[in-house]
Protein backbone atom coordinates (compact mmCIF):
# COMPACT_ATOMS: atom_id res chain seq x y z
CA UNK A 1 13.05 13.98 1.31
CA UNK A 2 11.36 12.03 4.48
CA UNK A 3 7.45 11.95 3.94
CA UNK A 4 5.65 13.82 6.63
CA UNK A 5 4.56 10.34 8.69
CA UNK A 6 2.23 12.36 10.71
CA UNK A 7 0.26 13.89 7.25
CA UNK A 8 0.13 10.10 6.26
CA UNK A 9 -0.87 8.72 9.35
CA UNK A 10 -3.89 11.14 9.67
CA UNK A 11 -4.93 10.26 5.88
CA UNK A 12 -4.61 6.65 6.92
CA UNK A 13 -7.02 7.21 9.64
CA UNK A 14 -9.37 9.34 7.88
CA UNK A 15 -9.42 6.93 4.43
CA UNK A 16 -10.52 3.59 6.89
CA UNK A 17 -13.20 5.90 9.07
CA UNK A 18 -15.04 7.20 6.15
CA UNK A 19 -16.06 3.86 4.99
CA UNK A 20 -18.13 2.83 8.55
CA UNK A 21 -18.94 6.27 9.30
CA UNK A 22 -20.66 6.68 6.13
CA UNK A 23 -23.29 3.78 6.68
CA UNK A 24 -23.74 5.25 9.81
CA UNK A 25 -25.21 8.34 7.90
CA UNK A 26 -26.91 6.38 5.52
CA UNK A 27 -28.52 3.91 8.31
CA UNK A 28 -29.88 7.50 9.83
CA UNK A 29 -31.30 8.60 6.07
CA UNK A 30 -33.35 5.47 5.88
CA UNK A 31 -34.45 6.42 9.46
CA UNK A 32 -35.66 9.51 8.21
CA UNK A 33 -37.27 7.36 5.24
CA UNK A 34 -39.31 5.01 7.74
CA UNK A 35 -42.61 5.23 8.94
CA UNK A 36 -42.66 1.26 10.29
CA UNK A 37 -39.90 -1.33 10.85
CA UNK A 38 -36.50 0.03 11.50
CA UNK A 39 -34.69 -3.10 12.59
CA UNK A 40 -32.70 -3.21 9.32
CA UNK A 41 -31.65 0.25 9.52
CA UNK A 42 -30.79 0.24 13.51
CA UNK A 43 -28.39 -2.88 12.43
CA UNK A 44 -26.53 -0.85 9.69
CA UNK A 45 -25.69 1.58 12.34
CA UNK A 46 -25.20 -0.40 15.63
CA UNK A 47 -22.74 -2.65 13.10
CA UNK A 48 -21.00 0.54 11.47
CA UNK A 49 -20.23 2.74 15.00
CA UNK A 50 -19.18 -0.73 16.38
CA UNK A 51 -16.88 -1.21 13.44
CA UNK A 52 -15.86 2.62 13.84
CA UNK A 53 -15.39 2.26 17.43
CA UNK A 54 -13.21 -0.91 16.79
CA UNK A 55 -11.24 0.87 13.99
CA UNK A 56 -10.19 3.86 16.76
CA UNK A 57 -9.23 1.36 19.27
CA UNK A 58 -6.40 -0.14 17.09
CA UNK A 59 -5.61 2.82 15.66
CA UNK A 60 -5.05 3.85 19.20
CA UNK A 61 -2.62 0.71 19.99
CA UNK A 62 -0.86 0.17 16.49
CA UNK A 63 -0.41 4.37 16.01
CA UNK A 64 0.14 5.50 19.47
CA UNK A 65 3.04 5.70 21.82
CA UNK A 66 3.89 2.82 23.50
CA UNK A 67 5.73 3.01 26.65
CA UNK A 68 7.59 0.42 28.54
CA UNK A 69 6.07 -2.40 30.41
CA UNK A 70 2.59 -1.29 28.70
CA UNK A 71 0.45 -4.23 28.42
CA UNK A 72 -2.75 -5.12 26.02
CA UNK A 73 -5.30 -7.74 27.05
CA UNK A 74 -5.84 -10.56 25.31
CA UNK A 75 -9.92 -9.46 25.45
CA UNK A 76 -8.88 -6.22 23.81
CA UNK A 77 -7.47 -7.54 21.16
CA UNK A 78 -10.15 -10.16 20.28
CA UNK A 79 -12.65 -7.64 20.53
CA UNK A 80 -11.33 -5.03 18.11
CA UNK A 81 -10.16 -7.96 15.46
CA UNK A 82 -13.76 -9.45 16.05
CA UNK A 83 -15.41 -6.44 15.20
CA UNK A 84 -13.32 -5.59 12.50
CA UNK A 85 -13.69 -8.62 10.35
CA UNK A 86 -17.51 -8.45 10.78
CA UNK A 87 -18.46 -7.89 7.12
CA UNK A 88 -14.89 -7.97 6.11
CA UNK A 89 -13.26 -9.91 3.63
CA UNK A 90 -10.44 -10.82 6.26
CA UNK A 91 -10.25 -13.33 9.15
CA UNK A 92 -8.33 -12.81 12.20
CA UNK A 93 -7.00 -15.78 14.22
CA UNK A 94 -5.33 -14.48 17.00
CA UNK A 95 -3.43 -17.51 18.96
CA UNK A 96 -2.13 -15.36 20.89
CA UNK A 97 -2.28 -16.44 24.91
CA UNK A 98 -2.77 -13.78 27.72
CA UNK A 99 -1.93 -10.19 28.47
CA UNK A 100 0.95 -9.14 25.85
CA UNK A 101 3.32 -5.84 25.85
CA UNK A 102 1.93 -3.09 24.22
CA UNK A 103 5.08 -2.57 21.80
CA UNK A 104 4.90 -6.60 20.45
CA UNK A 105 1.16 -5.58 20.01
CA UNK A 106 2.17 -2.56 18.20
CA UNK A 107 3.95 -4.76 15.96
CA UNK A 108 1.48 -7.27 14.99
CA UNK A 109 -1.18 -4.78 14.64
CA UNK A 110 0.85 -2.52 11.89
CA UNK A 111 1.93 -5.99 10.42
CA UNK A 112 -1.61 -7.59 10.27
CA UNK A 113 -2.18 -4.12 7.72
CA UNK A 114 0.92 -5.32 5.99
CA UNK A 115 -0.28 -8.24 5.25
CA UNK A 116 -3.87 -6.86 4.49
CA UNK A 117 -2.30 -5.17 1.79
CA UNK A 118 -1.06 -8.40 0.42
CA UNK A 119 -4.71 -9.91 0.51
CA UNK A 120 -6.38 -8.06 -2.34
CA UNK A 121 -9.55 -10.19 -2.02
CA UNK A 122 -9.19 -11.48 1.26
CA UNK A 123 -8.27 -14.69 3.03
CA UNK A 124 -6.78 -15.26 6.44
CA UNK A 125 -4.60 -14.40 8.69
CA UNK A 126 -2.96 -16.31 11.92
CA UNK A 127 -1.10 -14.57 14.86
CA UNK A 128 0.86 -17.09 17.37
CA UNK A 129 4.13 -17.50 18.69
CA UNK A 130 6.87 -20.15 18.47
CA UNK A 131 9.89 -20.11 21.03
CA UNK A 132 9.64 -16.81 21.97
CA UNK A 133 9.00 -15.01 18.08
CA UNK A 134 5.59 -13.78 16.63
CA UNK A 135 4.65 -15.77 13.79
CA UNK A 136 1.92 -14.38 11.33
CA UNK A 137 0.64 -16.34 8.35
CA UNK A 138 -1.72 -14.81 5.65
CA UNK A 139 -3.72 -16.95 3.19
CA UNK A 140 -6.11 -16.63 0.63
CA UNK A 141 -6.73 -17.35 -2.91
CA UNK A 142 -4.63 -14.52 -4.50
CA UNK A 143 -1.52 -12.87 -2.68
CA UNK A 144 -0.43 -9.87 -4.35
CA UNK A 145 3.06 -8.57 -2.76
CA UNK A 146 4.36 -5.62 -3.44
CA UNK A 147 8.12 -6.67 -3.36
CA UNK A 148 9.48 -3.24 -2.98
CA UNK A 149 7.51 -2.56 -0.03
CA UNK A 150 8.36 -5.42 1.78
CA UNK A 151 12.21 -5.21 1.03
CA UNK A 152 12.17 -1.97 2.33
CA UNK A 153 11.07 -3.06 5.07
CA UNK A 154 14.11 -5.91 5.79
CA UNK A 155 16.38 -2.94 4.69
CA UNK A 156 15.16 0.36 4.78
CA UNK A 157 16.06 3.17 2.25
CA UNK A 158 16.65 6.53 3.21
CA UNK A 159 13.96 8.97 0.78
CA UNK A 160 11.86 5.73 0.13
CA UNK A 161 8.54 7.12 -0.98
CA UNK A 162 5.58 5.74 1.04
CA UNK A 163 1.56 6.76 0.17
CA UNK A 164 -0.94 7.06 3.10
CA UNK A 165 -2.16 3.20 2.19
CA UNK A 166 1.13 2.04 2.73
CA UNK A 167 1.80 4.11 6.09
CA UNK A 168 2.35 0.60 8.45
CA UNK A 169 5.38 -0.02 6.05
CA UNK A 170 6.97 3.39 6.71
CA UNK A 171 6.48 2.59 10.98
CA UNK A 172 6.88 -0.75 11.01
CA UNK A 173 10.91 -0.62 11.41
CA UNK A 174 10.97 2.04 13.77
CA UNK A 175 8.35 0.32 15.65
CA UNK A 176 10.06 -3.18 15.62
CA UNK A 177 13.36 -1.74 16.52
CA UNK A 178 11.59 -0.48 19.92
CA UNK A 179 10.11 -3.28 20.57
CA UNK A 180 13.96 -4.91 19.70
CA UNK A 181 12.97 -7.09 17.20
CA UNK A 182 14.07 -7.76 13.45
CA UNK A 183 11.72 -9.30 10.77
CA UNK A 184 11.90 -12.05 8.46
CA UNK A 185 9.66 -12.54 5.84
CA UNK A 186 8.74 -15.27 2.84
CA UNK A 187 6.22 -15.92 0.40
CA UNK A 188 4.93 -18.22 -2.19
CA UNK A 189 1.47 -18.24 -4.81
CA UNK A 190 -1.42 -18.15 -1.91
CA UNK A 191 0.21 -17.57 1.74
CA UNK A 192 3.49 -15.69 3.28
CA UNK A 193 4.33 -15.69 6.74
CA UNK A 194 6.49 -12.93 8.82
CA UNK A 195 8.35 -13.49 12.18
CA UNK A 196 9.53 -10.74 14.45
């Protein structure tokens, strides 16, 4: 039996919202707490709804429908993946020049989570194109690849089991068919790179 992609998608949402929205309730606690200098604590929550704000946005683009002749800016995308990594443990390098379709953007956004998931402890992660394909390259100092996941994903399995943390895998090719792409994938000790 087919997961319920919807269920998972919402627990996706919820399990990466909690995280900034939380600080935003402590940074108001500490408020409360305060009878002086609240620089500190008006950081912790300018830098948490920013990061919440940012999280929505590409949940917006790599969730949403995506239409035909759509397009994201290039700003848009900077900005999310710039206030995403703030305080992260991954870097975004997006090489990526001018306005692009929303469905290729679609892509690379539910990839770069792919990858994520391959970056236990961080590292980095490049987005550019050669001849016409997206190219993205993750590297750090430990890659842990769930080879199931992945293969799925170059073949998919009717009734393959998916959790909410693993969600991008289950639309990824769906959303690469749309966009009429296929996916090839390799990886070695510290780095892998995909191209769709």
């Amino acid at each position: 039996m087919q997961p319920d992609l919807a269920a998972l998608v919402g627990s996706r949402i919820c399990h990466d919202l909690i995280s900034p929205i939380g600080a935003i309730g402590n940074g108001v606690e500490l408020l409360a707490l305060t009878d002086g200098d609240t620089g500190a604590e008006m950081d912790l929550i300018n830098e948490s709804v920013q990061n919440a704000s940012a999280r929505i946005r590409y949940f917006r683009i790599a969730y949403g429908a995506a239409t035909e002749g759509q397009m994201v800016s290039r700003k848009e995308v900077l900005s999310i993946l710039s206030a995403i990594a703030r305080g992260g443990r991954i870097n975004y390098i997006w090489k990526i020049d001018g306005d692009q379709p929303r469905r290729l953007v679609r892509c690379a956004l539910l990839m770069l989570q792919a990858i994520e998931a391959s970056l236990p402890i961080g590292g980095d992660i490049h987005i550019t194109q050669e001849s016409g394909n997206w190219v993205m390259r993750g590297e750090g100092p430990r890659l842990a690849v769930d080879r199931e996941l992945w293969n799925n994903l170059l073949d998919p399995q009717i009734g393959f089991t998916y959790t909410a943390a693993h969600v991008q895998f289950a639309l990824l090719p769906g959303v690469l068919a749309e966009a009429g792409r296929t996916m090839q994938f390799r990886h070695e000790a510290n780095h892998m790179v995909v191209r769709f």
